[in-house]
N, C-alpha and C. Protein backbone atom coordinates (compact mmCIF):
# COMPACT_ATOMS: atom_id res chain seq x y z
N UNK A 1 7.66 4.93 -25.45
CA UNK A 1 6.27 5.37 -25.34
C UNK A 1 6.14 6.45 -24.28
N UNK A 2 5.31 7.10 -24.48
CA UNK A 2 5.25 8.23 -23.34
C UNK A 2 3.97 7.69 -22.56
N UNK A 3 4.14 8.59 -21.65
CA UNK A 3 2.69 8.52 -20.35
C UNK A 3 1.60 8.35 -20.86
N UNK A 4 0.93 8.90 -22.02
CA UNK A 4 -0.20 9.00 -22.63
C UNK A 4 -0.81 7.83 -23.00
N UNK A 5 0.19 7.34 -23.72
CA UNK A 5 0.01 5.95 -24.43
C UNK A 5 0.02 4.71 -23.48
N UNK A 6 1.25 4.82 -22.57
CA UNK A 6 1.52 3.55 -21.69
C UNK A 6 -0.23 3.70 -21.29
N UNK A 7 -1.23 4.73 -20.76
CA UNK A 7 -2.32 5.02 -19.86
C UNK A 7 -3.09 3.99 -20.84
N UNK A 8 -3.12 4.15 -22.18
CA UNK A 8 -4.41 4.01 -23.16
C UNK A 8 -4.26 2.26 -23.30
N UNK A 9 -2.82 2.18 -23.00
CA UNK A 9 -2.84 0.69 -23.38
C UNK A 9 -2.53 -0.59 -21.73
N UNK A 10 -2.86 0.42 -20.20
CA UNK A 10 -2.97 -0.16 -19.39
C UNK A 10 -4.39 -1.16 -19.47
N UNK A 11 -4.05 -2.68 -18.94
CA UNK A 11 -5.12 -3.69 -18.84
C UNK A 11 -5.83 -3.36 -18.02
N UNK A 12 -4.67 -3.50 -17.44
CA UNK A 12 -5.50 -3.43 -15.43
C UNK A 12 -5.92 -2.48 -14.72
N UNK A 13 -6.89 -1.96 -14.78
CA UNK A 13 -7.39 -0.79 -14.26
C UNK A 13 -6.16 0.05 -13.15
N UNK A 14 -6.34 -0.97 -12.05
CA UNK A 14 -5.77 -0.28 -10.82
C UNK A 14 -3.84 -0.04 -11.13
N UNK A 15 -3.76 -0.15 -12.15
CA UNK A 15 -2.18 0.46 -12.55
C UNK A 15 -2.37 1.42 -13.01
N UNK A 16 -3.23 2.36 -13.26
CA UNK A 16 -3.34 3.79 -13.18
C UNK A 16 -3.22 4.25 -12.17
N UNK A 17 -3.85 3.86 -10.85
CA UNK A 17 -3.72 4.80 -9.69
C UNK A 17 -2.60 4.96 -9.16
N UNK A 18 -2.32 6.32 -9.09
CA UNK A 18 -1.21 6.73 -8.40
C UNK A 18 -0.65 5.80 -7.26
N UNK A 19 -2.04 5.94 -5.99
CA UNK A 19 -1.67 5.27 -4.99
C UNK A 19 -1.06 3.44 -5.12
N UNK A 20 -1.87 3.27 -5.87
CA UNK A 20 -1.18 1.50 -6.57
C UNK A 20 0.49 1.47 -6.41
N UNK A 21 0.88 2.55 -6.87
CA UNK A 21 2.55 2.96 -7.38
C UNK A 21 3.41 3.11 -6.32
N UNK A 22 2.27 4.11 -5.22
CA UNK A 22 3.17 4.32 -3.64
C UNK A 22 3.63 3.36 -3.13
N UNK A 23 2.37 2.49 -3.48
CA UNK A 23 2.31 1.17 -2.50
C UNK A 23 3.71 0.01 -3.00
N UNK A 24 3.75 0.29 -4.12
CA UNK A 24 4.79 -0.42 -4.82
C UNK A 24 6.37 -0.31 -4.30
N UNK A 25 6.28 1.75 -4.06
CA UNK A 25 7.65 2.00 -3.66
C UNK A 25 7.49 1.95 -2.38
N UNK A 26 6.41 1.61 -1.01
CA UNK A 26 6.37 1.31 -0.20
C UNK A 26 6.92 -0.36 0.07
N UNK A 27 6.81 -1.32 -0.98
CA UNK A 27 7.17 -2.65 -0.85
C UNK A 27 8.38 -2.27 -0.84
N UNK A 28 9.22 -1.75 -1.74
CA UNK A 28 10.18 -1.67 -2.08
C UNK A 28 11.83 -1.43 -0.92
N UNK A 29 10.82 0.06 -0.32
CA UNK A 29 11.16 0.21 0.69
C UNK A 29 11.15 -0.86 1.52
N UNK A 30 10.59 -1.75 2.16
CA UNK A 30 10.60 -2.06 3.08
C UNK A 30 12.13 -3.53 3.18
N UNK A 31 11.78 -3.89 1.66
CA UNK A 31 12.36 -5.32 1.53
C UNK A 31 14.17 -4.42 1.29
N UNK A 32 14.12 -3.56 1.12
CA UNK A 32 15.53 -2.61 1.35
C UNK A 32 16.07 -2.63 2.59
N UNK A 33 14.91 -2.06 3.78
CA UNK A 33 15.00 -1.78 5.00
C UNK A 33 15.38 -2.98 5.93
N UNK A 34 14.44 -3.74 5.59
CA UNK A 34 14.39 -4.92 6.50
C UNK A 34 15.79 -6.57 5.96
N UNK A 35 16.87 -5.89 5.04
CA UNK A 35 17.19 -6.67 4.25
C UNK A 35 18.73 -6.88 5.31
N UNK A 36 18.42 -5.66 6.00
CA UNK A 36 19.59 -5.44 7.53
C UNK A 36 19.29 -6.28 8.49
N UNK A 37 17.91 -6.74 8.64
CA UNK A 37 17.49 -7.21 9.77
C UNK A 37 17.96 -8.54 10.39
N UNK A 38 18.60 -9.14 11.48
CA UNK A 38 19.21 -10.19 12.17
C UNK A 38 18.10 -11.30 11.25
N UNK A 39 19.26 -12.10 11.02
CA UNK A 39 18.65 -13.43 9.73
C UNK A 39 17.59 -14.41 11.14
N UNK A 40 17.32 -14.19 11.97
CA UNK A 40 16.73 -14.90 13.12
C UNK A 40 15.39 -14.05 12.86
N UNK A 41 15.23 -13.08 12.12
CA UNK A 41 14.09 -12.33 12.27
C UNK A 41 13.39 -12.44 11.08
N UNK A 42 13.71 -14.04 10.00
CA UNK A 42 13.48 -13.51 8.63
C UNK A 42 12.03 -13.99 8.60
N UNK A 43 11.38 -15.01 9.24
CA UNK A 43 10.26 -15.58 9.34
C UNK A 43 9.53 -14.96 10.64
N UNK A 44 10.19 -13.91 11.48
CA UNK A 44 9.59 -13.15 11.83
C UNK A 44 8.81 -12.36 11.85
N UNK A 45 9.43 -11.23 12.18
CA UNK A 45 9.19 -9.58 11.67
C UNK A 45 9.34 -9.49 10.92
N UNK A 46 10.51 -9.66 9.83
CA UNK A 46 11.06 -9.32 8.02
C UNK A 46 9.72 -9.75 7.41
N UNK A 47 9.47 -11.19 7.82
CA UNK A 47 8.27 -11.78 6.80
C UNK A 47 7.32 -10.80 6.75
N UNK A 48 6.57 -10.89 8.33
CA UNK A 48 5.33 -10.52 8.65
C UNK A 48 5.17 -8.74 7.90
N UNK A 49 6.55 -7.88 8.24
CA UNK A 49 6.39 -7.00 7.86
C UNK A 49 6.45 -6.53 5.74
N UNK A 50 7.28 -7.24 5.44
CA UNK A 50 7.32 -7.57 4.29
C UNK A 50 5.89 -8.05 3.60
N UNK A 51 5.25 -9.11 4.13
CA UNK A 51 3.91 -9.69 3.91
C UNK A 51 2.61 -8.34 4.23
N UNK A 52 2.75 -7.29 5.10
CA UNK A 52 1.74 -6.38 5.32
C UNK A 52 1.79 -5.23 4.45
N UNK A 53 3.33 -5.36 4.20
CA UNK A 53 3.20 -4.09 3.13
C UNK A 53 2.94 -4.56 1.91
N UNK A 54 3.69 -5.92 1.00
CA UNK A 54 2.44 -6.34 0.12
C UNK A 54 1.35 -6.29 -0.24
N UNK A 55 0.61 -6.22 1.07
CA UNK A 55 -0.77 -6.88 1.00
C UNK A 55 -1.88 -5.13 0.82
N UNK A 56 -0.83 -4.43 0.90
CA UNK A 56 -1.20 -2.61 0.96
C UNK A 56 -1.72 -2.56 -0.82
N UNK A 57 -0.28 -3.38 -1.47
CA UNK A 57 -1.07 -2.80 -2.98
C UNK A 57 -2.19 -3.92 -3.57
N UNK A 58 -1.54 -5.33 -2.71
CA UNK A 58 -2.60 -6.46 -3.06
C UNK A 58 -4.10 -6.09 -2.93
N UNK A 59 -4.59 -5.44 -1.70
CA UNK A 59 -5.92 -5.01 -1.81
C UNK A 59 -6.44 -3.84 -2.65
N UNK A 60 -5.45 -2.99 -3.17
CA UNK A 60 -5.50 -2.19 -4.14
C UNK A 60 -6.08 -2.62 -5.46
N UNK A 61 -5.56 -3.82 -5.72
CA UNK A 61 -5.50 -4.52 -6.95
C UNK A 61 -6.36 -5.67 -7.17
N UNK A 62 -7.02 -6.13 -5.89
CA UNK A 62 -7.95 -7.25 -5.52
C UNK A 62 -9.18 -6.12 -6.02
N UNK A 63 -9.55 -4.82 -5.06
CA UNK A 63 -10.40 -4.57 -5.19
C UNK A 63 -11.03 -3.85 -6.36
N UNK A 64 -9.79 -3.25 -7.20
CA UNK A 64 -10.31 -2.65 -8.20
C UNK A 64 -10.88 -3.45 -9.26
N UNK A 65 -10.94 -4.61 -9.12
CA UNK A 65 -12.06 -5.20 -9.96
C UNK A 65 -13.34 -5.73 -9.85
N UNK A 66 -13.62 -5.23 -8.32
CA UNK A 66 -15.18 -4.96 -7.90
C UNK A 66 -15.91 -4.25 -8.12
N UNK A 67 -17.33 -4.52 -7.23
CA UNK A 67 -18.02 -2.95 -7.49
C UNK A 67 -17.74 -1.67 -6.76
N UNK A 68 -18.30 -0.79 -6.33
CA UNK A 68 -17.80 0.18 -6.01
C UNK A 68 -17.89 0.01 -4.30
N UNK A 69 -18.94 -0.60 -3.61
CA UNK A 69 -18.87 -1.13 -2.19
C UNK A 69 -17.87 -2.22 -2.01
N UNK A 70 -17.50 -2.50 -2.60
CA UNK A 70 -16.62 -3.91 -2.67
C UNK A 70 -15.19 -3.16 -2.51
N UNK A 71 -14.91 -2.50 -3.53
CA UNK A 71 -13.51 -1.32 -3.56
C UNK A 71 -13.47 -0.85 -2.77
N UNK A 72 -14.20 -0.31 -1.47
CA UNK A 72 -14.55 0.46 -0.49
C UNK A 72 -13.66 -0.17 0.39
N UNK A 73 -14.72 -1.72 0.45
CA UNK A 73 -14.34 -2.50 1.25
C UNK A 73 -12.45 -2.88 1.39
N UNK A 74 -12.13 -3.46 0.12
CA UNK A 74 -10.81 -3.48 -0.08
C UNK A 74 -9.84 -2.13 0.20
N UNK A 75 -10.32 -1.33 -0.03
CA UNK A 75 -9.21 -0.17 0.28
C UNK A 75 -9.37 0.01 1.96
N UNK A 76 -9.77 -0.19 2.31
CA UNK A 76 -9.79 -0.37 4.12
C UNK A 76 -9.27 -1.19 4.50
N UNK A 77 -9.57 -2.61 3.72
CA UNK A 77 -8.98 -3.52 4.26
C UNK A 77 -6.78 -2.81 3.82
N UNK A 78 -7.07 -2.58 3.01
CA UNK A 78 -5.38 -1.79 2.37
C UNK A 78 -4.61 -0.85 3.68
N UNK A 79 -6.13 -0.04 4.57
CA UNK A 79 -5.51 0.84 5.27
C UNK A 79 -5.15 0.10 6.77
N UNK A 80 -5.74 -1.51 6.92
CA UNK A 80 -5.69 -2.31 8.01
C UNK A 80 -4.40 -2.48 7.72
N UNK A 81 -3.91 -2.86 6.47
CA UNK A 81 -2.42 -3.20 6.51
C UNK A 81 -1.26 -2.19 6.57
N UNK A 82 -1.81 -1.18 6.06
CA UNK A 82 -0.74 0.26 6.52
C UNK A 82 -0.68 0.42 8.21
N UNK A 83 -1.67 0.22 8.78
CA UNK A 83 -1.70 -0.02 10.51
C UNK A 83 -0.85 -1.15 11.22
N UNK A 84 -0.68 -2.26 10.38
CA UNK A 84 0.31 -3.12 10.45
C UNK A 84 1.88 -2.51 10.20
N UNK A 85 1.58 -2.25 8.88
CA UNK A 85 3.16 -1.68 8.92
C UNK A 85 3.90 -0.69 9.70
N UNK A 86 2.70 0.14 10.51
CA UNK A 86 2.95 1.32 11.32
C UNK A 86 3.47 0.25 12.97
N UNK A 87 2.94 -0.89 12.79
CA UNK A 87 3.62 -1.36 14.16
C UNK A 87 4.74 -1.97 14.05
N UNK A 88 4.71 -2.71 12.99
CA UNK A 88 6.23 -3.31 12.46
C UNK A 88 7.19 -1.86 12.42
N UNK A 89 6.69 -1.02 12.39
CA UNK A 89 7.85 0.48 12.00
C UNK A 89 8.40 0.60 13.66
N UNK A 90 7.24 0.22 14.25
CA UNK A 90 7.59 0.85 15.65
C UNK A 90 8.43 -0.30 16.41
N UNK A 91 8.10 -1.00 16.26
CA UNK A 91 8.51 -2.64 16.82
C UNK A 91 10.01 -2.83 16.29
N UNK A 92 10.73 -2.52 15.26
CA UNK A 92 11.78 -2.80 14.16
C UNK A 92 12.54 -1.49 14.81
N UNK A 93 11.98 -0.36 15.40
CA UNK A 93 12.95 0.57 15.78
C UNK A 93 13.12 0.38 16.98
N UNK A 94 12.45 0.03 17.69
CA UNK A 94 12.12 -0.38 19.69
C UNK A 94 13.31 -1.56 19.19
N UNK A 95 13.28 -2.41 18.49
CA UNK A 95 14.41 -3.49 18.76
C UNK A 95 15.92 -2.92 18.21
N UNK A 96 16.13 -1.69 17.59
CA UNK A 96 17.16 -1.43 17.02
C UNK A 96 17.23 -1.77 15.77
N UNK A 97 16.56 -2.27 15.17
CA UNK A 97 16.78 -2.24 13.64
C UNK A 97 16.98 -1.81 12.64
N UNK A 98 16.26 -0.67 13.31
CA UNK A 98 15.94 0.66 12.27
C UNK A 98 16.06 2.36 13.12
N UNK A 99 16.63 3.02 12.30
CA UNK A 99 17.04 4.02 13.24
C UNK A 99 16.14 5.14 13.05
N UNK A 100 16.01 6.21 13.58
CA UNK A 100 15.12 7.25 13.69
C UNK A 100 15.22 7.26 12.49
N UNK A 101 15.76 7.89 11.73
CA UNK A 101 15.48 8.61 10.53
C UNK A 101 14.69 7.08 9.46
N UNK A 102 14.84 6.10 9.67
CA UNK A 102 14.16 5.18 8.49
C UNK A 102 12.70 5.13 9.22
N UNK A 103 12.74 5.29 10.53
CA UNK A 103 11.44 5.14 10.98
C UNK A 103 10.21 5.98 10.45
N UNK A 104 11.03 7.09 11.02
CA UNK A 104 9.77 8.53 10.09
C UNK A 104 10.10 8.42 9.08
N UNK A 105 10.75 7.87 7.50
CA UNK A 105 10.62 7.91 6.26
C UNK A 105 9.82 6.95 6.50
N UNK A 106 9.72 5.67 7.08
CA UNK A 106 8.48 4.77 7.00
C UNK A 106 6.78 4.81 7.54
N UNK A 107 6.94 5.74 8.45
CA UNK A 107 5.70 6.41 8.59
C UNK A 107 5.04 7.46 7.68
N UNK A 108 6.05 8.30 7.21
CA UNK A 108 5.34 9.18 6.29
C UNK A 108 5.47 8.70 4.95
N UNK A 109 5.84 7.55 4.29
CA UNK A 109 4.98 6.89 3.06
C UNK A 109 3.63 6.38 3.90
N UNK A 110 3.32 5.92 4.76
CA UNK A 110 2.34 5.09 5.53
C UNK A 110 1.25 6.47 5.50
N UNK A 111 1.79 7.54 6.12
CA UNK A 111 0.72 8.37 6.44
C UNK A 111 -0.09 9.20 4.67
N UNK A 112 0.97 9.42 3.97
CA UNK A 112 0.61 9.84 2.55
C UNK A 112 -0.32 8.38 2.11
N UNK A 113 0.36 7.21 2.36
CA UNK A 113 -0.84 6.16 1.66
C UNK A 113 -2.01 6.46 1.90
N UNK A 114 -2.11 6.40 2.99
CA UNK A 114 -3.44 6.34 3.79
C UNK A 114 -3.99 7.80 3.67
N UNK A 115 -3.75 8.81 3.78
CA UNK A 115 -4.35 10.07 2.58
C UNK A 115 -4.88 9.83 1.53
N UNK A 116 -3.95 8.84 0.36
CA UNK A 116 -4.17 8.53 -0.50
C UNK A 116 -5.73 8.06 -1.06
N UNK A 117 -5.60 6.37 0.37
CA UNK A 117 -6.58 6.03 0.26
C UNK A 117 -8.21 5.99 0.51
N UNK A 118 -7.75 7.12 1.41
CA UNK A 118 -8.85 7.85 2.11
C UNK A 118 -9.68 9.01 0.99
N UNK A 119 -8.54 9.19 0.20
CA UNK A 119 -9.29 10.54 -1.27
C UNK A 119 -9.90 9.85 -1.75
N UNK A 120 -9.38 8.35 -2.04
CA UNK A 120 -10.27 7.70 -3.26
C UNK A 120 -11.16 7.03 -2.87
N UNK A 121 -11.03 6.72 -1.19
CA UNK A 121 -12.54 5.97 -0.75
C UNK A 121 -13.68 7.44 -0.89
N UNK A 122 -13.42 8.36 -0.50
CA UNK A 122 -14.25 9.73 -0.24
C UNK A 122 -14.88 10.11 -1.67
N UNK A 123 -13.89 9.84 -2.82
CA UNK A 123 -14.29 10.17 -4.15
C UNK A 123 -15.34 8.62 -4.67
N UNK A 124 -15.07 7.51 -4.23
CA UNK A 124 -16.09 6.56 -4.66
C UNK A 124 -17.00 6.46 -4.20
N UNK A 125 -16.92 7.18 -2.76
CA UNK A 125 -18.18 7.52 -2.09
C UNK A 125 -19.13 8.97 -2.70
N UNK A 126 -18.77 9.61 -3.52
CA UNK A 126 -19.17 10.72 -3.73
C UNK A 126 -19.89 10.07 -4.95
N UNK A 127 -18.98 9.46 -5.84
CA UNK A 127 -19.40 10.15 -7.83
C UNK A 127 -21.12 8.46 -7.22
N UNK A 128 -21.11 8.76 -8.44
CA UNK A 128 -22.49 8.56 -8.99
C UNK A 128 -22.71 7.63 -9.77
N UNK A 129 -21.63 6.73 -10.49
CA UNK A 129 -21.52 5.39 -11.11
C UNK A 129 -20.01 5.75 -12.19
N UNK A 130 -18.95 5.48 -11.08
CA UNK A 130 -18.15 6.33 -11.91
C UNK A 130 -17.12 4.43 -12.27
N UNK A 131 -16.08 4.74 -12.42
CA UNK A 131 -15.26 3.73 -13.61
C UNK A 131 -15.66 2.49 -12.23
N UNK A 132 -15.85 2.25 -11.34
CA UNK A 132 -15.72 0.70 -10.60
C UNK A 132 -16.97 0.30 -9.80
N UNK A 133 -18.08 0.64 -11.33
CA UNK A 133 -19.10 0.10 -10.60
C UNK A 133 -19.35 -1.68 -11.62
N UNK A 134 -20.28 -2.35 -11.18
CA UNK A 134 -20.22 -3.60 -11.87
C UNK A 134 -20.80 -3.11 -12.81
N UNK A 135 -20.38 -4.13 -13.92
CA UNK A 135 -20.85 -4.25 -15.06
C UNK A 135 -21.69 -5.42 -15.49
C-alpha cells in the first residue's frame, strides 16, 4: 500500500501526525540508549527515563481524542515530559552513561518535538473548528 491509502484507512486519528512518529523514534531511541545503562539503574533512571519518553507520545494519543482545549491541554502535558527527558539526558551524561555526542542527539529530537508541539498547539489555537473539536 502506499502513503495515500495507509492515510485513508488510519483509525486513529493521532497516527497521522507526524509528531506522534517522532515521539515513537524518540522511545525508541531511548530504550537503545539506556539499554547500556548499569543493571542497578533499571528501576531507576532507565525506568523513569524510559517511562517519560513514553508518556511524550502517550499524551499525544490520549489527547487527540478530545476537544480542542483538552488537546491543548494534553500536548503540554507531552511537552512536561520532553522536560523530563531533557533532565534524564543531563543526569545519564553527569553520571557517565551517555557520552557527548548521544546527549545532543537526545536533546535535539527533544528540542524538534517540542517545535513540533508547539506548531500544533499554535495551529489549534488558531483554526476555527478544525478536525479535534467534540462531536
Amino acid at each position: 500500500m502506499d502513503n495515500e491509502t495507509d492515510k485513508i484507512l488510519t483509525f486513529f486519528r493521532f497516527e497521522d501526525l507526524r509528531v506522534y512518529h517522532k515521539a515513537l523514534d524518540y522511545i525508541e531511541w531511548v530504550h537503545s540508549n539506556t539499554s547500556i545503562f548499569p543493571e542497578n539503574e533499571i528501576d531507576n533512571l532507565t525506568g523513569k527515563f524510559v517511562n517519560s519518553a513514553q508518556a511524550i507520545a502517550l499524551q499525544i494519543a490520549e489527547g487527540s481524542s478530545r476537544n480542542k482545549t483538552q488537546f491543548i491541554y494534553y500536548l503540554k502535558m507531552a511537552k512536561s515530559s520532553i522536560r523530563e527527558c531533557v533532565v534524564f539526558t543531563a543526569v545519564s551524561r553527569n553520571l557517565n552513561y551517555m557520552t557527548d555526542a548521544a546527549m545532543d542527539e537526545s536533546r535535539g529530537q527533544l528540542m524538534e518535538l517540542t517545535k513540533m508541539i508547539g506548531a500544533l498547539i499554535g495551529s489549534l489555537q488558531r483554526s476555527n473548528g478544525g478536525n479535534y473539536d467534540e462531536k
